[in-house]
Protein backbone atom coordinates (compact mmCIF):
# COMPACT_ATOMS: atom_id res chain seq x y z
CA UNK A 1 129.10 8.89 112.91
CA UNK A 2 127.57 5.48 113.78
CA UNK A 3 130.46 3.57 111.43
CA UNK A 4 132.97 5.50 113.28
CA UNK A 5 131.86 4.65 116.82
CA UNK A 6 132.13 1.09 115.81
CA UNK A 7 135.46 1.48 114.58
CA UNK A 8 136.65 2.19 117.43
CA UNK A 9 136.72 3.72 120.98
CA UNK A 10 135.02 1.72 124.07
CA UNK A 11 131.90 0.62 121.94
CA UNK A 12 134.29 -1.14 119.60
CA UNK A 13 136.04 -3.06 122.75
CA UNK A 14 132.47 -3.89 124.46
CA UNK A 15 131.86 -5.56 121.06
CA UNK A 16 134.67 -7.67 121.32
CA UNK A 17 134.13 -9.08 123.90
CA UNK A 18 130.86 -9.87 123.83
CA UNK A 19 131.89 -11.88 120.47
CA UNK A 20 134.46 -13.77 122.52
CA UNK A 21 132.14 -14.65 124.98
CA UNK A 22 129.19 -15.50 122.66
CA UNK A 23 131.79 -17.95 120.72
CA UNK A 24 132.16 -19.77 123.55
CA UNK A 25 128.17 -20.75 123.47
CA UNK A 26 128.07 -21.02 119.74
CA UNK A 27 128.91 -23.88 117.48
CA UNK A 28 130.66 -22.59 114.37
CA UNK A 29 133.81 -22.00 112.63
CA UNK A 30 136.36 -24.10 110.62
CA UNK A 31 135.86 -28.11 110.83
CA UNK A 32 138.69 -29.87 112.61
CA UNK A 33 139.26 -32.90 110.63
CA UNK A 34 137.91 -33.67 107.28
CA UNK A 35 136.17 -36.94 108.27
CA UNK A 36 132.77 -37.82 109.57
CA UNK A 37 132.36 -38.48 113.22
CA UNK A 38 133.59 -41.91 114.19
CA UNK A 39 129.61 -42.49 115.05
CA UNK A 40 128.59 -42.00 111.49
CA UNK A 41 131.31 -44.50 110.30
CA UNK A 42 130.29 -46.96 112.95
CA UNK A 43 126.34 -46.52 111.50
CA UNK A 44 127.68 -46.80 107.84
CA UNK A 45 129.49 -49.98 108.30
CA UNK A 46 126.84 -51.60 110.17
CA UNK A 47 123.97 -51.01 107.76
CA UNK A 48 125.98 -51.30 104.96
CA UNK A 49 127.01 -54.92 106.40
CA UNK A 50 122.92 -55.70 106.98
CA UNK A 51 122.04 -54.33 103.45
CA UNK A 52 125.18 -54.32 100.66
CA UNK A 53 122.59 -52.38 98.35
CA UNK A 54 123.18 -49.22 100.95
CA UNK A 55 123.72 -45.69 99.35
CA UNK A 56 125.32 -42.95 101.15
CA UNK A 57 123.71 -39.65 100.86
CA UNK A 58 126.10 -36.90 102.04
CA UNK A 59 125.14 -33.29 102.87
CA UNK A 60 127.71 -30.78 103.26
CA UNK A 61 129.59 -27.74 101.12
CA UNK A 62 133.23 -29.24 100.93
CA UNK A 63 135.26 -32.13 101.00
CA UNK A 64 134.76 -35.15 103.45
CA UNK A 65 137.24 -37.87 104.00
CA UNK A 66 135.54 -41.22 102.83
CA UNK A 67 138.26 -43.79 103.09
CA UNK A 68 137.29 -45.37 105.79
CA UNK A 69 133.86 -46.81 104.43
CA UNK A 70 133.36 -45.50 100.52
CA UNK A 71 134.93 -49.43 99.48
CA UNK A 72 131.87 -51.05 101.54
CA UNK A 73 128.96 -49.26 99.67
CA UNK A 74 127.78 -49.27 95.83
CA UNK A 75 127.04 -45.49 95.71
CA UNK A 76 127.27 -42.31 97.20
CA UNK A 77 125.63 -38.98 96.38
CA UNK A 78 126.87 -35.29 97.41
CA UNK A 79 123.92 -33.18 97.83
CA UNK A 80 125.49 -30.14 99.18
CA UNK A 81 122.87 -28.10 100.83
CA UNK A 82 119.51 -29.16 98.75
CA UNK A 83 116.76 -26.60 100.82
CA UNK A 84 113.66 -27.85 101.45
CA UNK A 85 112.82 -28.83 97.91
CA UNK A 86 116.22 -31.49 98.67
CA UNK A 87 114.12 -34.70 100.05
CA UNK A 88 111.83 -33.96 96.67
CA UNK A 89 115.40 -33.85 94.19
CA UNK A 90 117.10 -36.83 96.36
CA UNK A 91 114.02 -38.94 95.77
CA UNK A 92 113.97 -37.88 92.28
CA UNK A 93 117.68 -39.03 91.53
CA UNK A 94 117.44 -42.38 93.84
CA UNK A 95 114.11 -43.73 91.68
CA UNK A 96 115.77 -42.79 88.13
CA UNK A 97 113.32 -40.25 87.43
CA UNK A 98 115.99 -37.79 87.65
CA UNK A 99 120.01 -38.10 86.84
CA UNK A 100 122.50 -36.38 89.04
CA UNK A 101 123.57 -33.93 86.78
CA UNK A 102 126.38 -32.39 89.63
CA UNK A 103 130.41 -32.18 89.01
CA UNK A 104 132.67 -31.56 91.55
CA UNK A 105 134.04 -28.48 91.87
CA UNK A 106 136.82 -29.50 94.24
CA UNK A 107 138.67 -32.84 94.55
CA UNK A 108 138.19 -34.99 97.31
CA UNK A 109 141.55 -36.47 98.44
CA UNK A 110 142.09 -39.92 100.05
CA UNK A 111 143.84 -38.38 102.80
CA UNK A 112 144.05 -34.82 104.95
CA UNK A 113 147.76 -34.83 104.25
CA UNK A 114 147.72 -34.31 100.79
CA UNK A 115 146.23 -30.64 101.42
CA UNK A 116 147.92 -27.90 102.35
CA UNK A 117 149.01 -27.80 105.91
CA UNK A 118 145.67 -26.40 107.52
CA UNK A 119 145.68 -24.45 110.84
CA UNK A 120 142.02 -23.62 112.18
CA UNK A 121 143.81 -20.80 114.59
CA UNK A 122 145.84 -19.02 112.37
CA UNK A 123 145.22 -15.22 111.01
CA UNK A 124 145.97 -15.28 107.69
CA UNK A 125 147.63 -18.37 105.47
CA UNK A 126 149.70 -18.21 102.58
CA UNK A 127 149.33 -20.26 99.75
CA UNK A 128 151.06 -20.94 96.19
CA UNK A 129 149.30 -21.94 92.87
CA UNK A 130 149.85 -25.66 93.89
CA UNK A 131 146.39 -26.55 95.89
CA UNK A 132 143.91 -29.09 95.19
CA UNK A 133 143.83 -31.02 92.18
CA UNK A 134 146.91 -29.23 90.86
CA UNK A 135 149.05 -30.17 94.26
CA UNK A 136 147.91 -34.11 94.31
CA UNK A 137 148.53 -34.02 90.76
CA UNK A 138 152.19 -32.66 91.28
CA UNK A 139 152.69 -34.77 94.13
CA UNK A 140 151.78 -38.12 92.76
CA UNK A 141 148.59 -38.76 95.09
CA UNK A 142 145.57 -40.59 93.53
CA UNK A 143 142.20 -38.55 94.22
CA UNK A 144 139.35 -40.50 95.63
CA UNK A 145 137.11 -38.24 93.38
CA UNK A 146 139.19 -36.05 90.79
CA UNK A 147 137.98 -32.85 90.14
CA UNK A 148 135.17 -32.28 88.08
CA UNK A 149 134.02 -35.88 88.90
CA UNK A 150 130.42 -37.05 88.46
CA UNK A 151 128.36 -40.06 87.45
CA UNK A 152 124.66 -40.08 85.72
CA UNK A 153 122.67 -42.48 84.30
CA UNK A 154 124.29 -43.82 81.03
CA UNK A 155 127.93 -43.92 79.63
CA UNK A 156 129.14 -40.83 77.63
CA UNK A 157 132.52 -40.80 75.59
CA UNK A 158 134.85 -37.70 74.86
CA UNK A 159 136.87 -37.22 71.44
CA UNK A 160 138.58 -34.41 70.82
CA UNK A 161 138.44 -33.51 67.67
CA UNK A 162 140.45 -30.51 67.49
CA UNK A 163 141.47 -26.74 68.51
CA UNK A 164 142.35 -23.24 67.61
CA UNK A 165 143.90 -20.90 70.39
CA UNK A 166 146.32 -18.12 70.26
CA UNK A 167 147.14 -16.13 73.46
CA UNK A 168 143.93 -14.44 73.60
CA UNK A 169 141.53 -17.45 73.82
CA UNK A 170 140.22 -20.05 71.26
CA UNK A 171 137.75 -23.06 71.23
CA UNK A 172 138.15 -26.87 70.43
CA UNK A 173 135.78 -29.09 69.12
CA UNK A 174 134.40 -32.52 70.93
CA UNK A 175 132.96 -35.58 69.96
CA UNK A 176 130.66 -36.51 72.35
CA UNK A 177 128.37 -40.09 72.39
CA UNK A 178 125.90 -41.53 74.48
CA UNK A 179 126.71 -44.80 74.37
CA UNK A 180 123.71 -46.07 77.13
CA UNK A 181 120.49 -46.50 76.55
CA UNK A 182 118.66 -43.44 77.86
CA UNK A 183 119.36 -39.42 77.69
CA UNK A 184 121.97 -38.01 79.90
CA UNK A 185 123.96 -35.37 80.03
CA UNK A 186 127.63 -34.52 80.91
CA UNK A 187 130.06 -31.51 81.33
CA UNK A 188 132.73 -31.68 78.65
CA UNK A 189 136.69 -30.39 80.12
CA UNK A 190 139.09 -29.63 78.39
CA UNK A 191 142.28 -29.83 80.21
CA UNK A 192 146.33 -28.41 79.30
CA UNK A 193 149.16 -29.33 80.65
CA UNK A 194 153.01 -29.81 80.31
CA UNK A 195 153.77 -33.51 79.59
CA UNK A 196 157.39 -32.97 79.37
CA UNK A 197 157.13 -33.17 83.56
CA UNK A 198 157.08 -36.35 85.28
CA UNK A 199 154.07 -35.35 86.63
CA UNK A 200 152.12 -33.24 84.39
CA UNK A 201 149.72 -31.00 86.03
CA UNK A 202 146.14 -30.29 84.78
CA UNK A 203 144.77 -26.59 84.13
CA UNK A 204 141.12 -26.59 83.27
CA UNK A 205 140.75 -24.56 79.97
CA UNK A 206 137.40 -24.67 79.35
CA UNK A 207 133.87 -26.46 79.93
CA UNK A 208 130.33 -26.98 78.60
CA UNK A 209 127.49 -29.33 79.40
CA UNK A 210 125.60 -31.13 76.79
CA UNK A 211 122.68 -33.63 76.87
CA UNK A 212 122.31 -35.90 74.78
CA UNK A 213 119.73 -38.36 74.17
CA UNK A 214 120.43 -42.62 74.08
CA UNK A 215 122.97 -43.79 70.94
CA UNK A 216 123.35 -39.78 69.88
CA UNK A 217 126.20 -38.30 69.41
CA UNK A 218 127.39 -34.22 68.34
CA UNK A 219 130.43 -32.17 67.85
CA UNK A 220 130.48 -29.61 70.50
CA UNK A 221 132.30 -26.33 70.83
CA UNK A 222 134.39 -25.29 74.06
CA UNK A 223 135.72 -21.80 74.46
CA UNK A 224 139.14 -22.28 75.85
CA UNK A 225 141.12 -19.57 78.23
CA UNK A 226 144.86 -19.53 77.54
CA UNK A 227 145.62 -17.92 80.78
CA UNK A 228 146.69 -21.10 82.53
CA UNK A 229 149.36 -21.59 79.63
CA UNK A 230 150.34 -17.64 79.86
CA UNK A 231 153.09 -16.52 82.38
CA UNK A 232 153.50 -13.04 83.10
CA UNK A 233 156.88 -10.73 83.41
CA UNK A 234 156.77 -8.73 86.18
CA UNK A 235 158.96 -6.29 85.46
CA UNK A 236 157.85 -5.93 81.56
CA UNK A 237 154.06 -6.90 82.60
CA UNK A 238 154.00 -8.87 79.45
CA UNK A 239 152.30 -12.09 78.98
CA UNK A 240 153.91 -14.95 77.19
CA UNK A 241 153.71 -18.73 76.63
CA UNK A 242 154.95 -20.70 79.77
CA UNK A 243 157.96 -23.00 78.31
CA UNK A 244 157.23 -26.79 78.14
CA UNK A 245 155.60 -29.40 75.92
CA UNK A 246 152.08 -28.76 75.88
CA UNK A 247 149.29 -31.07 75.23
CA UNK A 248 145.01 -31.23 75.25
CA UNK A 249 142.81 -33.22 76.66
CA UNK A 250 138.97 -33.53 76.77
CA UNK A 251 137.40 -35.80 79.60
CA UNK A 252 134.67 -35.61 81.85
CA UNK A 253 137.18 -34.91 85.23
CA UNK A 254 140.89 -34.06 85.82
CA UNK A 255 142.57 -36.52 83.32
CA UNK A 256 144.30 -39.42 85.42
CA UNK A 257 146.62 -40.23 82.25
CA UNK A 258 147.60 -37.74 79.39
CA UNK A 259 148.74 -40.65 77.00
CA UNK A 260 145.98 -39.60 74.27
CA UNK A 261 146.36 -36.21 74.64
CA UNK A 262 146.66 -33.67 71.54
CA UNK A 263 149.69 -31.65 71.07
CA UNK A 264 148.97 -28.25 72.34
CA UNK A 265 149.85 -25.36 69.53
CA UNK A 266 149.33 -21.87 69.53
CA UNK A 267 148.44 -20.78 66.06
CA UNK A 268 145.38 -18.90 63.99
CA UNK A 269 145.17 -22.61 61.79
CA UNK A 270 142.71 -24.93 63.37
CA UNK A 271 144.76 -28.02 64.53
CA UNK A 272 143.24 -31.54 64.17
CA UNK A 273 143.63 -34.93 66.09
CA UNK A 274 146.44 -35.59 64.28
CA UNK A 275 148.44 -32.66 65.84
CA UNK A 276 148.66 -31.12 62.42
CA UNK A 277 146.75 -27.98 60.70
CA UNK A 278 143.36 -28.70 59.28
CA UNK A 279 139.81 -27.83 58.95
CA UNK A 280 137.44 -27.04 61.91
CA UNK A 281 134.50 -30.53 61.53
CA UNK A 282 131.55 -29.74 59.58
């Protein structure tokens, strides 16, 4: 009975309008622009300018605009929203006791106007596949941080060895190396996507994170999802391979070039580096 007086009648009315009035008290809602106020820039550039050894700690849950200041800094972190354990983690990370293990899950573009259009006022929005990485990819536009972007402590190379994948799934196998002095870890991606466009666009297959300690190296295992190479009939509601010339990647972001990429084949024969069937590494 409670649920249904809510739902509507005079109680339901009351409601709203107390929410309209209360919004006009409350800070909340959508941000308007994608940058940081114009007094944060101002205090960036000025310490930065009294101390070129200035890092840039950034707390927030989405993408900020960093153009106009990332150039006159050595480093930035993204701590999201830490808690109160964050001031513990941050000074953890800054003294090298601790790496910062984080990828992006988003990409942070140079510029608002390679999004989607975005209106704060609007009731519902409609959007395509093409958003985010996949629409500054299509587009041409450099990222200022791909996605999946993130830095530690030492220098770790991707190899990709080879993969196995038929409509239903598969795995391919990575050679990873430390190649710094001290352990780190990193989140292997393995990317698809159809070179045969000018501008290929990258579909994240599958990811794991490994640590590894200083000079090691291992073959690691990634489960792959075939969906993003799958199309689907609508009338027939049949899945089948989306036409193109397909090809592999494993990096640690949303490859920026696709020229050592492995030819992508569907079939129940491992395929190796060379683009040709073969045995899975021992």
């Amino acid at each position: 009975m409670l649920g249904r007086a809510f739902g509507s009648g005079p109680l339901r009315q009351s409601l709203i309008g107390l929410a309209h009035v209360a919004s006009r008290f409350v800070r909340g809602g959508d941000r308007s622009s994608l940058d940081l106020r114009p007094s944060d820039v101002r205090l960036i550039h000025t310490v930065a300018a009294a101390n070129p050894r200035t890092i840039v700690v950034l707390i927030g849950g989405s993408a900020i605009l960093m153009e106009a200041w990332r150039d006159r800094v050595p480093a930035l972190l993204l701590t999201w929203y830490s808690g109160m354990e964050g001031g513990r983690a941050l000074a953890s990370v800054v003294t090298g006791s601790a790496e910062p293990g984080g990828r992006l899950p988003f990409v942070l573009p140079k510029d608002a106007a390679h999004l989607p259009p975005f209106d704060r006022a609007a009731k519902s929005v409609i959007y395509d596949d093409m958003w985010g990485q996949r629409r500054l990819d299509r587009e041409g536009q450099a990222p200022a941080f791909p996605f999946g972007f993130g830095l530690g402590y030492t220098t770790i190379k991707h190899r990709l060895l080879g993969h196995s994948i038929d409509d239903a799934g598969g795995a391919a196998d990575v050679l990873v190396t430390n190649t710094g002095n001290r352990e780190g870890s990193t989140v292997i991606q393995v990317y698809a996507a159809d070179v045969s466009l000018r501008r290929p666009v990258a579909h994240l297959l599958g990811f794991r994170k490994v640590t590894l300690g200083p000079d090691a190296e291992a073959t690691v295992r990634v489960a792959l999802d075939a969906g993003p190479t799958l199309q689907r009939d609508p009338i027939t509601r049949r899945w089948s391979a989306r036409a193109g010339d397909w090809a592999l990647l494993a990096d640690q972001h949303s490859p920026v070039s696709w020229t050592h990429a492995m030819r992508f084949r569907r079939t129940e024969e491992p395929v190796n580096e060379k683009g040709a069937p073969g045995r899975w590494p021992a």
